[in-house]
C-alpha atoms as a PDB file:
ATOM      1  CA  UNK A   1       0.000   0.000   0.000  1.00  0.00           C
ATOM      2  CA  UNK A   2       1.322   3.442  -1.242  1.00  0.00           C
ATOM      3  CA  UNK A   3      -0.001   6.226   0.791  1.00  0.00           C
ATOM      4  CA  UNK A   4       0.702   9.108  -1.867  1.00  0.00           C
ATOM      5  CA  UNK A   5      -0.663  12.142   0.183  1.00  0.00           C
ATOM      6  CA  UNK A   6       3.249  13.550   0.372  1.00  0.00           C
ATOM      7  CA  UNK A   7       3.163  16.749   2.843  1.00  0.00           C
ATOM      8  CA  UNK A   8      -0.084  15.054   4.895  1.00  0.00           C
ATOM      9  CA  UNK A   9      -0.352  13.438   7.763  1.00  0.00           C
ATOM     10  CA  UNK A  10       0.040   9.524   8.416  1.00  0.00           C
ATOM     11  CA  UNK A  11      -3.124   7.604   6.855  1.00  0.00           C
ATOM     12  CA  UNK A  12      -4.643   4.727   8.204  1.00  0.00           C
ATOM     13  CA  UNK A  13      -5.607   2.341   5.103  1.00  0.00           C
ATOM     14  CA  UNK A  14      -8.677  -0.564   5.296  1.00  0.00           C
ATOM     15  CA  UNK A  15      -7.849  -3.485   3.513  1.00  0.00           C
ATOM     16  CA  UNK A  16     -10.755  -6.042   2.448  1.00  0.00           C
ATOM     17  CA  UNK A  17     -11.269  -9.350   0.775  1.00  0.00           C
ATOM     18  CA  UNK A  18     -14.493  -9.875  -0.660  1.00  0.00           C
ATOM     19  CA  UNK A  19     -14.686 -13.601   0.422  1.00  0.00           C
ATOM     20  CA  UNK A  20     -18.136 -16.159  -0.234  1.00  0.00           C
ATOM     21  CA  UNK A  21     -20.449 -16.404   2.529  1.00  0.00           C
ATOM     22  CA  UNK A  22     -18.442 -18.729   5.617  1.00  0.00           C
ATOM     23  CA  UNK A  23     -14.966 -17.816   4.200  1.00  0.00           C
ATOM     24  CA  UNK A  24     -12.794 -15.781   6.765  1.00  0.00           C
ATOM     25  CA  UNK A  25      -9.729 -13.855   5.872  1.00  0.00           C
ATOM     26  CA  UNK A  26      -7.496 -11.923   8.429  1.00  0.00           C
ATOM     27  CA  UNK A  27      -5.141  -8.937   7.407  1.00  0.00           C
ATOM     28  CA  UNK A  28      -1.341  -8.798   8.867  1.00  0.00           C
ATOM     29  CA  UNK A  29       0.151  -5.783   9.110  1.00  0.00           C
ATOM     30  CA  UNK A  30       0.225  -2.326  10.011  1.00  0.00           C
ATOM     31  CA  UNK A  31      -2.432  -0.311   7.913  1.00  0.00           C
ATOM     32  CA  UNK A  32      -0.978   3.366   9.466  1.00  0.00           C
ATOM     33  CA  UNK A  33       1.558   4.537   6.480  1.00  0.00           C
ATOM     34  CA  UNK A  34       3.310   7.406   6.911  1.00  0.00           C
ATOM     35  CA  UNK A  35       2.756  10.291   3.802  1.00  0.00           C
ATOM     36  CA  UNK A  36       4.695   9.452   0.851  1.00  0.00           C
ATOM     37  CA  UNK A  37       5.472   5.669   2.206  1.00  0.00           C
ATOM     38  CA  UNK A  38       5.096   2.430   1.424  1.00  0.00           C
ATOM     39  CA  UNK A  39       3.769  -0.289   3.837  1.00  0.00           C
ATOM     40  CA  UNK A  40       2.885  -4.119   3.450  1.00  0.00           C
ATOM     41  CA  UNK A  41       0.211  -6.350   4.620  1.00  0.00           C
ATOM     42  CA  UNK A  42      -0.638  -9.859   4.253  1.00  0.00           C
ATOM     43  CA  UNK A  43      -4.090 -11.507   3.766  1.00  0.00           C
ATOM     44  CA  UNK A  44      -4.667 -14.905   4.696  1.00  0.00           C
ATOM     45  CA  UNK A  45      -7.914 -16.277   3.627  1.00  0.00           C
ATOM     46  CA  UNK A  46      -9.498 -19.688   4.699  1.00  0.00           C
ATOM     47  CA  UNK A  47     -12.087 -20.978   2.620  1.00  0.00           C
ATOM     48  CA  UNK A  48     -14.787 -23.734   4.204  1.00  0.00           C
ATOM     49  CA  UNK A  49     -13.898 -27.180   4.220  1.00  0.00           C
ATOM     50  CA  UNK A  50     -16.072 -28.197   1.660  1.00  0.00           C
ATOM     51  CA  UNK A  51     -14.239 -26.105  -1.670  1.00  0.00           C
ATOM     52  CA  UNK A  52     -13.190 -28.445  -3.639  1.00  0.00           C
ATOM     53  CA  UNK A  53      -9.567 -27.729  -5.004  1.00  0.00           C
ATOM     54  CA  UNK A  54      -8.585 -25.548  -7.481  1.00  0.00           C
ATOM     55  CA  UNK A  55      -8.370 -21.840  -7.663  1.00  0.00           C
ATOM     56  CA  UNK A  56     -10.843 -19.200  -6.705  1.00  0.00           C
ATOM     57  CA  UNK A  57     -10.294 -15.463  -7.699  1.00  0.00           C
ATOM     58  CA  UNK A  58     -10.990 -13.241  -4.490  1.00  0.00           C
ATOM     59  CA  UNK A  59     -11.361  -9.297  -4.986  1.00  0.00           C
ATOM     60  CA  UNK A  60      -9.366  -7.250  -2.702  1.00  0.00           C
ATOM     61  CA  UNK A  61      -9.952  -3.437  -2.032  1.00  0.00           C
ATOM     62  CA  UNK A  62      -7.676  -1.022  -0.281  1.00  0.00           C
ATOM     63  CA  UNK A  63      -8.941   2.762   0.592  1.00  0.00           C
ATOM     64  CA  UNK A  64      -8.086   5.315   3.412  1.00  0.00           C
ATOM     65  CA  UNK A  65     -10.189   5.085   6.168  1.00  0.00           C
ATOM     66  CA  UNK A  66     -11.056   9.059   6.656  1.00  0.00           C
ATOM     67  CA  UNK A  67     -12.173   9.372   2.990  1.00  0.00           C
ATOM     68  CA  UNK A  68     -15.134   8.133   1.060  1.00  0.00           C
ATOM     69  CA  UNK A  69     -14.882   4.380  -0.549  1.00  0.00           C
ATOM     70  CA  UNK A  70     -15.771   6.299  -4.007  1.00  0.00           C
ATOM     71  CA  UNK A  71     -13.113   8.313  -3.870  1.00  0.00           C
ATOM     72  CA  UNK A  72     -10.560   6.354  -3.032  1.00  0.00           C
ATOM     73  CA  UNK A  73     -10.677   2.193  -3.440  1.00  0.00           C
ATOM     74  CA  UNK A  74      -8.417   0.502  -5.450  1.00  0.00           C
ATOM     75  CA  UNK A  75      -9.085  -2.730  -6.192  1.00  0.00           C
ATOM     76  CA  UNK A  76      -7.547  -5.483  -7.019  1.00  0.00           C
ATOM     77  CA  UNK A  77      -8.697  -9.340  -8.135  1.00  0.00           C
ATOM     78  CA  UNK A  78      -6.398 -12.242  -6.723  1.00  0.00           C
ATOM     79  CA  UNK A  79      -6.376 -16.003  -6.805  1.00  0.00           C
ATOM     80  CA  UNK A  80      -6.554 -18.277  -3.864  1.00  0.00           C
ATOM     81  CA  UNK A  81      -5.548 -22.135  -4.372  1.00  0.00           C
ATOM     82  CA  UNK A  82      -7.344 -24.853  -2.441  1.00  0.00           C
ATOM     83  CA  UNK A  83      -4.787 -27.814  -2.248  1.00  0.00           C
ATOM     84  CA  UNK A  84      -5.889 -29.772   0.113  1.00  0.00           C
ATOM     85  CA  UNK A  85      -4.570 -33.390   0.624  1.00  0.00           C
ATOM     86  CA  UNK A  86      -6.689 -36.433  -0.214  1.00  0.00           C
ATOM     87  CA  UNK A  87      -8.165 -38.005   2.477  1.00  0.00           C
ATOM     88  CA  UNK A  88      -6.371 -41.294   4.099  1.00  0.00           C
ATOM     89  CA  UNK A  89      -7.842 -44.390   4.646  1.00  0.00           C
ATOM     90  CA  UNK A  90      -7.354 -47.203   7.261  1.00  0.00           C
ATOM     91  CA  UNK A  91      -7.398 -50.633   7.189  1.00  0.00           C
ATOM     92  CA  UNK A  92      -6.975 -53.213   9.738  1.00  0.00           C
ATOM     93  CA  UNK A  93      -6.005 -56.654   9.237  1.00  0.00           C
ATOM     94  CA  UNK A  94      -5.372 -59.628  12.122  1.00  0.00           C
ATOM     95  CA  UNK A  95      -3.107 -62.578  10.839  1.00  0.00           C
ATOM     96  CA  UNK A  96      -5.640 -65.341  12.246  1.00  0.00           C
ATOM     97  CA  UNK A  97      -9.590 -64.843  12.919  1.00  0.00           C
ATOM     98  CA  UNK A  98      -9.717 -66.330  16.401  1.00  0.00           C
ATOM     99  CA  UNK A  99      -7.183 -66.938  19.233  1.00  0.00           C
ATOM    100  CA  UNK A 100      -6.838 -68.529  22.532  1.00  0.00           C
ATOM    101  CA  UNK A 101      -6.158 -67.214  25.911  1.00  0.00           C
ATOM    102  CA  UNK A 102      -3.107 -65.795  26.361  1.00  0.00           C
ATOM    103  CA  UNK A 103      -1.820 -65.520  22.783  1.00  0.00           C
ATOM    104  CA  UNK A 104      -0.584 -63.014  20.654  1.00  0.00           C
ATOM    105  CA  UNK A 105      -3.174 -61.243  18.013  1.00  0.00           C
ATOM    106  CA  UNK A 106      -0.802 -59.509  15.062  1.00  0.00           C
ATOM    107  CA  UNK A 107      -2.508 -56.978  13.834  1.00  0.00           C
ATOM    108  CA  UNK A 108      -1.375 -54.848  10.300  1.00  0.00           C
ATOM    109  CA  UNK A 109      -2.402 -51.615   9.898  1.00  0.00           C
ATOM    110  CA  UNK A 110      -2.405 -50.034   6.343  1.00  0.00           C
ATOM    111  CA  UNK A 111      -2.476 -46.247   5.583  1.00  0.00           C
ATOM    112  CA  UNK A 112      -3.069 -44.795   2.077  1.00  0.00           C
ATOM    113  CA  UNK A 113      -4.382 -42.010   0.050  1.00  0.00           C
ATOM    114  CA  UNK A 114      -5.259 -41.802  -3.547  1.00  0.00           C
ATOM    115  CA  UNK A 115      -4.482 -45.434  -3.281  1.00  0.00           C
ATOM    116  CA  UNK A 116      -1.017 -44.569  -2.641  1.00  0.00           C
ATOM    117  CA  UNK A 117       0.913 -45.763   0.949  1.00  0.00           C
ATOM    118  CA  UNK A 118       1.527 -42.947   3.410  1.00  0.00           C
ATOM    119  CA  UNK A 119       4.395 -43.333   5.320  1.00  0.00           C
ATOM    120  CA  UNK A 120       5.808 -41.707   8.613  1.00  0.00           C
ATOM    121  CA  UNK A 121       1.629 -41.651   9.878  1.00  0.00           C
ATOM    122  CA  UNK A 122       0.812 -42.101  13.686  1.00  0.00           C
ATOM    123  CA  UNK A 123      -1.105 -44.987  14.261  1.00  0.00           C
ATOM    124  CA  UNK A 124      -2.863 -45.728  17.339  1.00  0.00           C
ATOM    125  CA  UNK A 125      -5.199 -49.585  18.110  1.00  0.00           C
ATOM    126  CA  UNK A 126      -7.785 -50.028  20.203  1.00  0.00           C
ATOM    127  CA  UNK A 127      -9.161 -52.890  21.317  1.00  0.00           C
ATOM    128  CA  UNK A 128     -12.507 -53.280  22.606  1.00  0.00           C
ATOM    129  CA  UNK A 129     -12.770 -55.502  24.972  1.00  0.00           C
ATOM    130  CA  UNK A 130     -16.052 -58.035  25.751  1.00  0.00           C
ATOM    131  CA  UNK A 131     -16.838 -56.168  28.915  1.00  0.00           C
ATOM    132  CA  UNK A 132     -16.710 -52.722  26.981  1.00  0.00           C
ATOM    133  CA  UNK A 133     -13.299 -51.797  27.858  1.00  0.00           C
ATOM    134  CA  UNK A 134     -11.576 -49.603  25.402  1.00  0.00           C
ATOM    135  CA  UNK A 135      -7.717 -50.816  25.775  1.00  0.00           C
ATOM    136  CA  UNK A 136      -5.362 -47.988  23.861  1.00  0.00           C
ATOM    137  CA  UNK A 137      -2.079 -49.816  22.661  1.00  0.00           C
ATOM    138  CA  UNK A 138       1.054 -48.241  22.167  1.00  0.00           C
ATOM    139  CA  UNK A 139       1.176 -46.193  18.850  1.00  0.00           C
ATOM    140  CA  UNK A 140       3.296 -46.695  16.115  1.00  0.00           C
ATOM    141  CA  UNK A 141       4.481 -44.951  12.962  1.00  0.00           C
ATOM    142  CA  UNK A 142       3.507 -46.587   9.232  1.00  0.00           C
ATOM    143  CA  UNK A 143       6.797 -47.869   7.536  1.00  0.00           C
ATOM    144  CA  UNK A 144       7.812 -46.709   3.559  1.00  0.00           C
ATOM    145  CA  UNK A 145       5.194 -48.836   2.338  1.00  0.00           C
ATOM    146  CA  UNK A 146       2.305 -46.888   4.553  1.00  0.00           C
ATOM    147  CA  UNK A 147       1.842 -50.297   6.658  1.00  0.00           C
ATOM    148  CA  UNK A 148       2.719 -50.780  10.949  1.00  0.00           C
ATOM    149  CA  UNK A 149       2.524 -53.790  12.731  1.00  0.00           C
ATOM    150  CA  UNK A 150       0.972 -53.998  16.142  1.00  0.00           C
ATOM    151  CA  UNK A 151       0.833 -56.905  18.228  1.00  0.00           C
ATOM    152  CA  UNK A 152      -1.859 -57.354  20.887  1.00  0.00           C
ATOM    153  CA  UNK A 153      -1.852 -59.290  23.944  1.00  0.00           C
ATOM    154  CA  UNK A 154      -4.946 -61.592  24.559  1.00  0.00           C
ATOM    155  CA  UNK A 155      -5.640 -61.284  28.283  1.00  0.00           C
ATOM    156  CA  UNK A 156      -4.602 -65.330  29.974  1.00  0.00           C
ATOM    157  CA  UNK A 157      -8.051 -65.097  32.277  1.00  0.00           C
ATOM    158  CA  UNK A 158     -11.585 -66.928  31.609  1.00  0.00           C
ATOM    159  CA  UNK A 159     -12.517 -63.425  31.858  1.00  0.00           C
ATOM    160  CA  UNK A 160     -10.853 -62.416  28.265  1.00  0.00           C
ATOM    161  CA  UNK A 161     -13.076 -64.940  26.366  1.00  0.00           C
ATOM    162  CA  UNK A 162     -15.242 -63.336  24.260  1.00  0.00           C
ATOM    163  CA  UNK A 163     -15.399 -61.338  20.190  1.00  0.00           C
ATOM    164  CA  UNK A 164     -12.978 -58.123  20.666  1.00  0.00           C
ATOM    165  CA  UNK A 165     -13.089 -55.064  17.928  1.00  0.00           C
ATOM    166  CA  UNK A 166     -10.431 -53.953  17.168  1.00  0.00           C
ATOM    167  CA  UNK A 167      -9.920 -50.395  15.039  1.00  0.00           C
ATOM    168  CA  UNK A 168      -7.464 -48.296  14.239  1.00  0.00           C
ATOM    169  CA  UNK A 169      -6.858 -43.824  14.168  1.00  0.00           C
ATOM    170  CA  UNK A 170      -4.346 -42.623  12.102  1.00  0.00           C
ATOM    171  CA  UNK A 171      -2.841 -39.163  12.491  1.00  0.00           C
ATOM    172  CA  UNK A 172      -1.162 -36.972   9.812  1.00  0.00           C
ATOM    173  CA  UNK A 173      -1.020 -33.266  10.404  1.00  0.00           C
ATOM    174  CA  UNK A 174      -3.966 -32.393  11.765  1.00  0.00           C
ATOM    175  CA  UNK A 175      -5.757 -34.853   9.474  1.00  0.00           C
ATOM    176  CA  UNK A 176      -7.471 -38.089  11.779  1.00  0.00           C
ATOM    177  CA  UNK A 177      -9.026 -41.289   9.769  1.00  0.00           C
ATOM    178  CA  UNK A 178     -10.346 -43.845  11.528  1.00  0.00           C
ATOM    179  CA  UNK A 179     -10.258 -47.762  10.460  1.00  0.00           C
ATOM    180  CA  UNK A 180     -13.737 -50.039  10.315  1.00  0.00           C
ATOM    181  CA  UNK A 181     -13.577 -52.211  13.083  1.00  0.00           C
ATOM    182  CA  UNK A 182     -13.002 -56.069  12.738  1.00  0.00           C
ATOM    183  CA  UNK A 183     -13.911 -58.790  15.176  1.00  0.00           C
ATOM    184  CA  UNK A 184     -10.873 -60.834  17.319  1.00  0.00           C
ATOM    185  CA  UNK A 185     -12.820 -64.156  18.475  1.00  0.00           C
ATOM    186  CA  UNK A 186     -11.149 -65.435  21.966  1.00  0.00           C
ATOM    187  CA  UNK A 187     -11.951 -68.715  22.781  1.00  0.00           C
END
């Protein structure tokens, strides 16, 4: 922003984005420009979470607060790109379908997106046990080929006998996807 008025006092400049309805945008800078000076801002604009990617052109006006908008808006038309990454999914896989007290379920946990593997994701199992507990196991990060193996530890009492479901959240940037469930039989 120029502020041309050379021999005036400091002006103090609004800056707007003419966003679509639920779109926010926040300006970053100081507006007050002394006469003859040039200042910067920044606008950051956030569109919902339901624009699709691509671009969308945004108009941005600038005028000095203690003057008419006719006078003295200038306007200018940007683009904003939506880039958002494709969703992940989960899957979660146990090597056998039913298992005995006091044995060893291994569980595989696949992440991917665009049906590609997404390494370096947090993973974190739960088990749900027959009496409703929900049993957290320790969380693990997907390998190169977007897969983590967990292993979880049937409990040895009568008490553990019983259909467990077991699911899976993984965690990429602030992105969360959560696993359908599958059933652990304990006999």
């Amino acid at each position: 922003i120029k502020n041309n008025n050379v021999g005036c006092p400091d002006a103090t400049f609004a800056v707007r984005a003419a966003v679509p309805m639920g779109w926010n945008y926040q300006v970053i800078g100081d507006t007050r420009i002394v006469a003859g000076a040039t200042g910067f801002v920044q606008v950051y604009v956030t569109p919902l979470s339901s624009v699709p990617n691509g671009s969308h052109p945004i108009m941005f006006s600038v005028n000095q607060e203690d003057l008419p908008p006719h006078i003295n808006t200038a306007t200018v038309t940007g683009t904003i790109l939506v880039a958002r990454p494709p969703p992940m999914s989960v899957q979660v896989a146990s090597d056998k379908a039913s298992y005995s007290l006091g044995s060893a379920a291994k569980l595989t946990v696949r992440v991917s997106a665009d049906n590609q593997p997404l390494p370096s994701v947090s993973v974190l199992v739960h088990a749900i046990m027959p009496n409703g507990q929900n049993t957290a196991l320790t969380p693990v990060l997907t390998n190169a080929q977007g897969a983590a193996q967990v292993t979880f530890l049937v409990p040895r009492d009568a008490g553990g006998r019983g259909s467990y479901r077991i699911f899976a959240q993984a965690t990429k940037d602030a992105q969360v996807a959560t696993s359908p469930g599958i059933i652990l039989v304990v006999q």
